[in-house]
N, C-alpha and C. Protein backbone atom coordinates (compact mmCIF):
# COMPACT_ATOMS: atom_id res chain seq x y z
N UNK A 1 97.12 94.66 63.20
CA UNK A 1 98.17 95.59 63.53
C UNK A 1 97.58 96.80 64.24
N UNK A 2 96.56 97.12 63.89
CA UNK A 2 95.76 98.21 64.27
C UNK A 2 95.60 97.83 65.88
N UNK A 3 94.69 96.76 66.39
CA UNK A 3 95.24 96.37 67.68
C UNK A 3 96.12 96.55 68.30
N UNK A 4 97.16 96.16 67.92
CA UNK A 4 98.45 95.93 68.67
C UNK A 4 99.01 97.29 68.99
N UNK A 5 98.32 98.20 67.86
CA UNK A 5 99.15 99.91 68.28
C UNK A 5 97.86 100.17 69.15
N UNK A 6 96.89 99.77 69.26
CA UNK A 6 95.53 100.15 70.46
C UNK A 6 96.33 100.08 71.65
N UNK A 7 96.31 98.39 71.77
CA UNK A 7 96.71 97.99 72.79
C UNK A 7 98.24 98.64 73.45
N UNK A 8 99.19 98.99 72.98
CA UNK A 8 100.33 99.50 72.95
C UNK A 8 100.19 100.63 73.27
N UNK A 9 98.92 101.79 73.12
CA UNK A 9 98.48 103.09 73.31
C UNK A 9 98.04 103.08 74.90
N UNK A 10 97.16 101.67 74.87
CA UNK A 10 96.44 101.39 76.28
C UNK A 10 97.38 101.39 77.47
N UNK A 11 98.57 100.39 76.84
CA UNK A 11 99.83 100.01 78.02
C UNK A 11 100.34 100.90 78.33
N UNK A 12 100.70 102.13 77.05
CA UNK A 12 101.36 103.63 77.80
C UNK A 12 100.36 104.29 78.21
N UNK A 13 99.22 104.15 78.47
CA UNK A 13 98.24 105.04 79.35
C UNK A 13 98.43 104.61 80.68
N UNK A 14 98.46 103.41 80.74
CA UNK A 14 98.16 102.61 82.27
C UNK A 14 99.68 102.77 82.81
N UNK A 15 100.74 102.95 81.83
CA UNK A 15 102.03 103.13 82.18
C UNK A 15 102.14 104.46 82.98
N UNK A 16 101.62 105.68 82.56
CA UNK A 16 101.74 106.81 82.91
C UNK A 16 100.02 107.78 83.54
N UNK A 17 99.99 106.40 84.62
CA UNK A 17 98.68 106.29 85.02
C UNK A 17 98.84 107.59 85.99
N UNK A 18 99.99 107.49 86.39
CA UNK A 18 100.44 108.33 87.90
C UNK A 18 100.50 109.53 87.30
N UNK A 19 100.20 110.22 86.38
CA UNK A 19 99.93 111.55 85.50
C UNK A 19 98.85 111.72 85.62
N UNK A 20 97.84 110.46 84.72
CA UNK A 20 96.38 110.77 85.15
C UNK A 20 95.94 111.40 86.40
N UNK A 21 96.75 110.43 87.41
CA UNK A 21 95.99 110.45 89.01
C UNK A 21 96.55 112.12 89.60
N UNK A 22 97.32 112.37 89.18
CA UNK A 22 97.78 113.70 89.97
C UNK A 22 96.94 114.64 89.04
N UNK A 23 96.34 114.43 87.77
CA UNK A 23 95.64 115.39 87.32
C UNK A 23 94.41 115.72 87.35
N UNK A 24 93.72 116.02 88.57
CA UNK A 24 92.52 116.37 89.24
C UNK A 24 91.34 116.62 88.29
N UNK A 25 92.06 117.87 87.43
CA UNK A 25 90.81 118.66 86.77
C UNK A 25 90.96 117.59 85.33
N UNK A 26 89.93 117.57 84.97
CA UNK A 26 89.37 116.64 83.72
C UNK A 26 89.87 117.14 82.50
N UNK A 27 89.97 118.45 82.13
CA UNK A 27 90.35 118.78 81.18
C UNK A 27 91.90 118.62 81.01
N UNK A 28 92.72 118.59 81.97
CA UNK A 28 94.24 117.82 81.67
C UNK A 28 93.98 116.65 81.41
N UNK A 29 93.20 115.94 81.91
CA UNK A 29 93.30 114.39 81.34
C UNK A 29 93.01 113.87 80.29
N UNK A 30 91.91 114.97 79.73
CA UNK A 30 90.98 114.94 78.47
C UNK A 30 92.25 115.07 77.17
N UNK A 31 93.07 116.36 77.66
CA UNK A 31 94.48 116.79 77.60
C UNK A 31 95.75 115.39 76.61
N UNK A 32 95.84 114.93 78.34
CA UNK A 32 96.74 114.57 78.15
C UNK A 32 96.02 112.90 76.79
N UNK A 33 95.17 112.45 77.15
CA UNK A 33 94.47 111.47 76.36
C UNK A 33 94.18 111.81 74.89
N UNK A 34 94.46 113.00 74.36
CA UNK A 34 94.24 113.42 73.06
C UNK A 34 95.56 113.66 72.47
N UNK A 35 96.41 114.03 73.16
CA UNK A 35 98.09 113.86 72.71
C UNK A 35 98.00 112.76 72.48
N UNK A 36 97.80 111.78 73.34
CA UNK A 36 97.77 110.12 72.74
C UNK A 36 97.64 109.91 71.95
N UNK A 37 96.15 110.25 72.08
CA UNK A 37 95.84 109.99 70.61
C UNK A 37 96.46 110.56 69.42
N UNK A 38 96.71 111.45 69.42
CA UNK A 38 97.02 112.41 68.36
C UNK A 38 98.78 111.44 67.44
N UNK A 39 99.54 111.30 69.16
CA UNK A 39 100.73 110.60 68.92
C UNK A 39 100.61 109.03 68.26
N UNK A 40 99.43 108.63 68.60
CA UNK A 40 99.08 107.13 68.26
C UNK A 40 98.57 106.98 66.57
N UNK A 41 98.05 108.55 66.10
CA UNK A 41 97.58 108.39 65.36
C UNK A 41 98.59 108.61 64.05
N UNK A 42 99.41 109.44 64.94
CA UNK A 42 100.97 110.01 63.64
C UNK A 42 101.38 108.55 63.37
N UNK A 43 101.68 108.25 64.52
CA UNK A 43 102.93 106.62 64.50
C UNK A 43 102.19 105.89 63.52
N UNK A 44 101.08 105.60 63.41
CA UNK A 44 100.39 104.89 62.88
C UNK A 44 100.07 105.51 61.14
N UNK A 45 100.32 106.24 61.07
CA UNK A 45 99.97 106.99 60.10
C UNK A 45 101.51 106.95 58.97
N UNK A 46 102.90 106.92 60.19
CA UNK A 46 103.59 106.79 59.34
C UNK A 46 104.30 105.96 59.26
N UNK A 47 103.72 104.54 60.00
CA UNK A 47 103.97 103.04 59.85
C UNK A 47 103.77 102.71 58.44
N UNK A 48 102.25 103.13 58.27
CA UNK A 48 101.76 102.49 57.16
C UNK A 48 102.05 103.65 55.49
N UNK A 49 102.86 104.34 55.76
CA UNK A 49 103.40 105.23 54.76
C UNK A 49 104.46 104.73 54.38
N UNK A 50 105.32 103.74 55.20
CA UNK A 50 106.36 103.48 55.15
C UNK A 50 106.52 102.32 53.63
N UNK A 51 107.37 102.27 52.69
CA UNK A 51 107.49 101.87 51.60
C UNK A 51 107.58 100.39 52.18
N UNK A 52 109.02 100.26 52.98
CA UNK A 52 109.77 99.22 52.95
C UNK A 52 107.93 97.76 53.49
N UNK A 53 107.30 99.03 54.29
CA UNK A 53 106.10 98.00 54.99
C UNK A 53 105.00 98.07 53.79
N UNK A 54 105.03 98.79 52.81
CA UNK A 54 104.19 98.48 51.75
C UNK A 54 104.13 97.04 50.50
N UNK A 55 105.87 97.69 50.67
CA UNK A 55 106.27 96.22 49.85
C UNK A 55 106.56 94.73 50.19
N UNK A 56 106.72 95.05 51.35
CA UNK A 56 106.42 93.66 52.72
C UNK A 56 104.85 93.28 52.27
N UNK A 57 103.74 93.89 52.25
CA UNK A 57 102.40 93.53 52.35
C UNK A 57 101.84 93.05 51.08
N UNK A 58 102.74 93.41 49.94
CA UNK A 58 102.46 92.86 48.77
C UNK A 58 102.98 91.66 48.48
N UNK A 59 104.21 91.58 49.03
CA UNK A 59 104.92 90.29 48.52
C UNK A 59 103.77 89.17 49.43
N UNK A 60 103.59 89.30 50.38
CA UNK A 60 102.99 88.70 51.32
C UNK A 60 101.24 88.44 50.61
N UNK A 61 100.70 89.23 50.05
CA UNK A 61 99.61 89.37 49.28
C UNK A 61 99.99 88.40 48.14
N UNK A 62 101.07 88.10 47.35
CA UNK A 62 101.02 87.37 46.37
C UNK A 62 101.42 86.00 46.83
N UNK A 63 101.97 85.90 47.52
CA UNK A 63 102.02 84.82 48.05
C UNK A 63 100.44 83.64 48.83
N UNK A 64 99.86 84.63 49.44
CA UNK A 64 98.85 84.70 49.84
C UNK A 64 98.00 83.71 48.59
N UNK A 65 97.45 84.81 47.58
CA UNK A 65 96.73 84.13 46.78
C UNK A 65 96.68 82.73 46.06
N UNK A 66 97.97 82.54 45.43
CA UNK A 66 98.00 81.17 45.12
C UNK A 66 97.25 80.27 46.41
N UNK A 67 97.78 80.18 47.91
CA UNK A 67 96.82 79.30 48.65
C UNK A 67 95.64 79.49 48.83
N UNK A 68 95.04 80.83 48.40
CA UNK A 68 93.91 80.98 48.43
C UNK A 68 92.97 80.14 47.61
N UNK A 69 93.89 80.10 46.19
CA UNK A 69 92.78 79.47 45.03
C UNK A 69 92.83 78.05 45.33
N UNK A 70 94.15 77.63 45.99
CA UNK A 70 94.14 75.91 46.31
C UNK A 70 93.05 75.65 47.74
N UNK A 71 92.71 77.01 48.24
CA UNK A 71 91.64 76.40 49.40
C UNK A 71 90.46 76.29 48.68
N UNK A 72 89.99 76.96 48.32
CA UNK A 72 89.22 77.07 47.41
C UNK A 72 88.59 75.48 46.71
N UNK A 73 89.72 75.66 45.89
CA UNK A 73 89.50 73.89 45.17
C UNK A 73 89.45 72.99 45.79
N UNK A 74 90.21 73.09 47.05
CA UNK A 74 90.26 72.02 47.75
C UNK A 74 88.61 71.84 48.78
N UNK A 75 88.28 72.92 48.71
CA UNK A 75 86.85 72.94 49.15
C UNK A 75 86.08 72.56 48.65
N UNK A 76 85.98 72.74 47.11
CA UNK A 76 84.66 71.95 46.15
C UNK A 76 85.40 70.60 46.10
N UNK A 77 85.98 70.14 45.90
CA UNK A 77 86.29 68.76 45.87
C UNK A 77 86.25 67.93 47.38
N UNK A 78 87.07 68.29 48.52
CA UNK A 78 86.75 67.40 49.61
C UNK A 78 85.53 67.87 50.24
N UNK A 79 85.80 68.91 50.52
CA UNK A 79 84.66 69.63 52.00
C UNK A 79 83.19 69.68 51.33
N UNK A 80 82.83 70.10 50.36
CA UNK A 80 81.44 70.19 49.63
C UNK A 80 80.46 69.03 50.06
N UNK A 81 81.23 68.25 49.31
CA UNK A 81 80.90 66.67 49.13
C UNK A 81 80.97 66.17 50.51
N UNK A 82 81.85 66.24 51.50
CA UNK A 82 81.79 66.00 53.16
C UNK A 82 80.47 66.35 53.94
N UNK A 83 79.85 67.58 53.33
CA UNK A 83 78.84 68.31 53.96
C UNK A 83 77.79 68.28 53.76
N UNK A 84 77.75 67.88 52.53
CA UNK A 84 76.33 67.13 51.86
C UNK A 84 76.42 65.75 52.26
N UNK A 85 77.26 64.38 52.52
CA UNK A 85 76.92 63.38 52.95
C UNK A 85 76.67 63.96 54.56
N UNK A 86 76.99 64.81 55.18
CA UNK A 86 76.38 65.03 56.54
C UNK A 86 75.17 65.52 56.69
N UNK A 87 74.95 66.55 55.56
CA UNK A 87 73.44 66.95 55.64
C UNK A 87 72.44 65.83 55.92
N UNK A 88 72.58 64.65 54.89
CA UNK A 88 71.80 63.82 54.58
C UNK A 88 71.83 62.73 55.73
N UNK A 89 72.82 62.69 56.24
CA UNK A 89 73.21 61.79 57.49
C UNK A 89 72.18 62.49 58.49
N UNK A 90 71.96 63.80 58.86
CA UNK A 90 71.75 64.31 59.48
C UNK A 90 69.73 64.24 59.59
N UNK A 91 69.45 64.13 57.71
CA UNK A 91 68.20 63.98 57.74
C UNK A 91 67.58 62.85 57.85
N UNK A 92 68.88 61.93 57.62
CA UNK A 92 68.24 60.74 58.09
C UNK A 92 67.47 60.79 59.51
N UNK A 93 68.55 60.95 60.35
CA UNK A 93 68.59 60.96 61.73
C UNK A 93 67.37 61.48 62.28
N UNK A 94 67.56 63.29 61.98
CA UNK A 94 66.34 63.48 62.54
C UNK A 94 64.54 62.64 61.98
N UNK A 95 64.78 62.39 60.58
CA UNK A 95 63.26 61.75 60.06
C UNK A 95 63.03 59.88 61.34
N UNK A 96 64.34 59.65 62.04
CA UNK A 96 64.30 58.48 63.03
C UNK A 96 63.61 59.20 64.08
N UNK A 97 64.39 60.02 64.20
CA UNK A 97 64.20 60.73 65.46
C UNK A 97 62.80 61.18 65.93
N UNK A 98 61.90 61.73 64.93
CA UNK A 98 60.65 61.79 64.48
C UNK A 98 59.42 60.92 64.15
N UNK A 99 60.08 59.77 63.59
CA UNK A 99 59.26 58.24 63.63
C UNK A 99 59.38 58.14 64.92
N UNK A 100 60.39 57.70 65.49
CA UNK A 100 60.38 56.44 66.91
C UNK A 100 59.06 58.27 67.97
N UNK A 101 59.20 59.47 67.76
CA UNK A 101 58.48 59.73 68.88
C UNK A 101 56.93 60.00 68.91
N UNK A 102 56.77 59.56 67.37
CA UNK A 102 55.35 59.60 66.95
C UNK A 102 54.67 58.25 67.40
N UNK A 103 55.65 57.40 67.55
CA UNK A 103 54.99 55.89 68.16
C UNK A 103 55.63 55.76 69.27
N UNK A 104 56.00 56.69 70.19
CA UNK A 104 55.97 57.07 71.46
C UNK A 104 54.02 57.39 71.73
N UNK A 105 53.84 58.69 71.18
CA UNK A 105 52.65 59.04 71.31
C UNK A 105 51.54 57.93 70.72
């Protein structure tokens, strides 16, 4: 989310580029780029103050967890065991890979 108000800060800069360009001396621009900020930083400040978006992020948080603990499990049981028969697949391979170039030499 933090992005998206970056990026959204960026688009009204480039939006009101033709401000920049008529403003010669650096310190208006310096100026006008710190209102930005300043405005980017309120909005943002009272996005995330906002209740109704607090309690959005929780429900969403509990929901969240239950799939968390099923990835989880579902990781020691399929994926673990997937990754260790690859390891070993893998050491096979290279200990071939290593014979056949020793009787190369």
């Amino acid at each position: 989310m933090k992005l998206t108000l970056f990026v959204a800060a960026v688009v009204l800069a480039l939006a009101h580029g033709s401000l920049a360009q008529e403003a010669t001396d650096f310190s208006k621009v310096s100026d006008y780029f710190q209102q930005l900020r300043d405005r980017v930083t309120e909005e943002f400040s009272t996005l995330m103050n906002n209740p109704a978006l607090q309690e959005h992020a929780e429900t969403i948080r509990a929901q969240v967890e239950p799939l968390t603990s099923q990835i989880s499990a579902k990781m020691e049981t399929d994926i673990k065991p997937m990754v260790s028969q690859l390891q070993q697949q893998m050491a096979e391979l290279l200990q071939r890979l290593k014979d056949q170039t020793a009787a190369l030499n």
